[in-house]
Protein backbone atom coordinates (compact mmCIF):
# COMPACT_ATOMS: atom_id res chain seq x y z
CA UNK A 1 60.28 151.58 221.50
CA UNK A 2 63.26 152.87 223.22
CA UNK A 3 65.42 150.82 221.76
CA UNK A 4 64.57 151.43 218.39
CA UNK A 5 65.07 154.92 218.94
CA UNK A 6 68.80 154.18 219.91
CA UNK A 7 69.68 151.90 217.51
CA UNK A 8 71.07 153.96 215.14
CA UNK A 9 73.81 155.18 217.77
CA UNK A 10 76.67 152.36 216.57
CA UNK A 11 79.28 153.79 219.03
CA UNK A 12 79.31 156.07 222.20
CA UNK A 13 81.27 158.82 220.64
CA UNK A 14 78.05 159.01 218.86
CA UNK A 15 76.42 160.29 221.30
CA UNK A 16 76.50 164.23 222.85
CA UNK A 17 76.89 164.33 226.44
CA UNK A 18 76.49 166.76 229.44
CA UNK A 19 79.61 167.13 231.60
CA UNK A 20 78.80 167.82 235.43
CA UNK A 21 79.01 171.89 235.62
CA UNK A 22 78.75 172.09 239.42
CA UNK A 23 81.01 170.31 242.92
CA UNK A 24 78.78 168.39 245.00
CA UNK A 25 78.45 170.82 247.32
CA UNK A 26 76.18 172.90 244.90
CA UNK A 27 74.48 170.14 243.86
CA UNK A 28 73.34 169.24 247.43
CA UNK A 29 72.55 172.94 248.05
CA UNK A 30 69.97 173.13 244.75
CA UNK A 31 68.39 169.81 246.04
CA UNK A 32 68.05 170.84 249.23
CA UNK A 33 66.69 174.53 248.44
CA UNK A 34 64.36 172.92 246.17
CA UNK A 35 62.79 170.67 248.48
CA UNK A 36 62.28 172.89 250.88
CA UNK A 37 60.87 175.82 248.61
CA UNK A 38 63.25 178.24 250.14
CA UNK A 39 64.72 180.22 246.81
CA UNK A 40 62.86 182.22 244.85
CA UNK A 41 64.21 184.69 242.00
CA UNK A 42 67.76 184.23 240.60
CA UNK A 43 68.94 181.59 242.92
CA UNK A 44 65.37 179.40 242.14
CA UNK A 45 66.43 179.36 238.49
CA UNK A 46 70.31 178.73 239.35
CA UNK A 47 68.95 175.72 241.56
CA UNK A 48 66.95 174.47 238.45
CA UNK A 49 70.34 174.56 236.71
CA UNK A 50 72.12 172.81 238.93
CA UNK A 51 69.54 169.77 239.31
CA UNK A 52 68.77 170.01 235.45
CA UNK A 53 72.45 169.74 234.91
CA UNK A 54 72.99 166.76 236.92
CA UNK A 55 70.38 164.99 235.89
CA UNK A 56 71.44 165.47 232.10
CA UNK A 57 75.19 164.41 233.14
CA UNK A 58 74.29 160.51 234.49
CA UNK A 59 71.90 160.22 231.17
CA UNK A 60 75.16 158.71 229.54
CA UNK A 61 76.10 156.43 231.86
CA UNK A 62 72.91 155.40 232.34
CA UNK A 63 72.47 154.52 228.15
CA UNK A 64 76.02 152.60 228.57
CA UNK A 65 74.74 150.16 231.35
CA UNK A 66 71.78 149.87 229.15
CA UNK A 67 73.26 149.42 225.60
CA UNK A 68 75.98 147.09 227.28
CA UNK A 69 73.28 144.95 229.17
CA UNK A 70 71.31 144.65 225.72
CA UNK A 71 74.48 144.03 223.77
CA UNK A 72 75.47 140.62 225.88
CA UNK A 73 71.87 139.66 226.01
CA UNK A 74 71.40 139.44 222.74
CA UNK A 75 73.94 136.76 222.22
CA UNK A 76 71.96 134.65 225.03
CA UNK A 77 68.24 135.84 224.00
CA UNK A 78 66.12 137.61 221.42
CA UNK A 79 63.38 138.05 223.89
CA UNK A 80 65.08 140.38 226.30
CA UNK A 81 63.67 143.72 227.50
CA UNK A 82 65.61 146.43 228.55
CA UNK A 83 64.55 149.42 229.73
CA UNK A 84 66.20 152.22 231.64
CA UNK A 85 64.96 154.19 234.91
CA UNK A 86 65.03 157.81 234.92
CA UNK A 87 63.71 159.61 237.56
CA UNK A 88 61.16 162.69 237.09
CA UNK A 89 61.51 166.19 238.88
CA UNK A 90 59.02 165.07 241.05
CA UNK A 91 60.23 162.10 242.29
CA UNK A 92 63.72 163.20 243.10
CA UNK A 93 62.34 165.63 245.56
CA UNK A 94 60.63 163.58 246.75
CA UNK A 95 62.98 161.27 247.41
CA UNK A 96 65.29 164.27 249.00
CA UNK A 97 62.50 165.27 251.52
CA UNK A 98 62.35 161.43 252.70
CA UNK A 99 66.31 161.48 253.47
């Protein structure tokens, strides 16, 4: 199904992109106040941002690993799957409180 939905898309300059917004500093601090439920207020919703931000940024190099692995399989195979892994909210705190 996924891949139906982005075949339309011919070229990547079809596709909108978020730039990063924030140094990596920030982004380790809203990762790190997240998982420990230390913000509330103003800097909660700033340390949404920041995660929602990143997250949104590595969604296009994510679709050009996937697109490019699909394009070069398809001249091997037509019974390739490929899929692409994006983590929930959930799991990347998860993931930050097990560091």
């Amino acid at each position: 199904m996924l891949l139906t939905l982005l075949s339309p898309l011919r070229r990547f300059s079809d596709v909108a992109f978020v730039k990063p917004l924030y140094p990596r500093g920030r982004v380790d601090w809203a990762g790190e106040s997240l998982n420990d439920f230390r913000v509330e207020g103003e800097d909660f919703e700033l340390a949404w941002e920041i995660m929602s931000n990143w997250c949104a940024a590595h969604t296009l190099p994510l679709l050009v690993v996937q697109r490019t692995l699909s394009r070069r399989m398809g001249g091997i195979t037509k019974d390739c799957l490929i899929g692409r892994r994006i983590k929930r909210v959930p799991s990347i705190l998860f993931k930050l409180a097990n560091q």
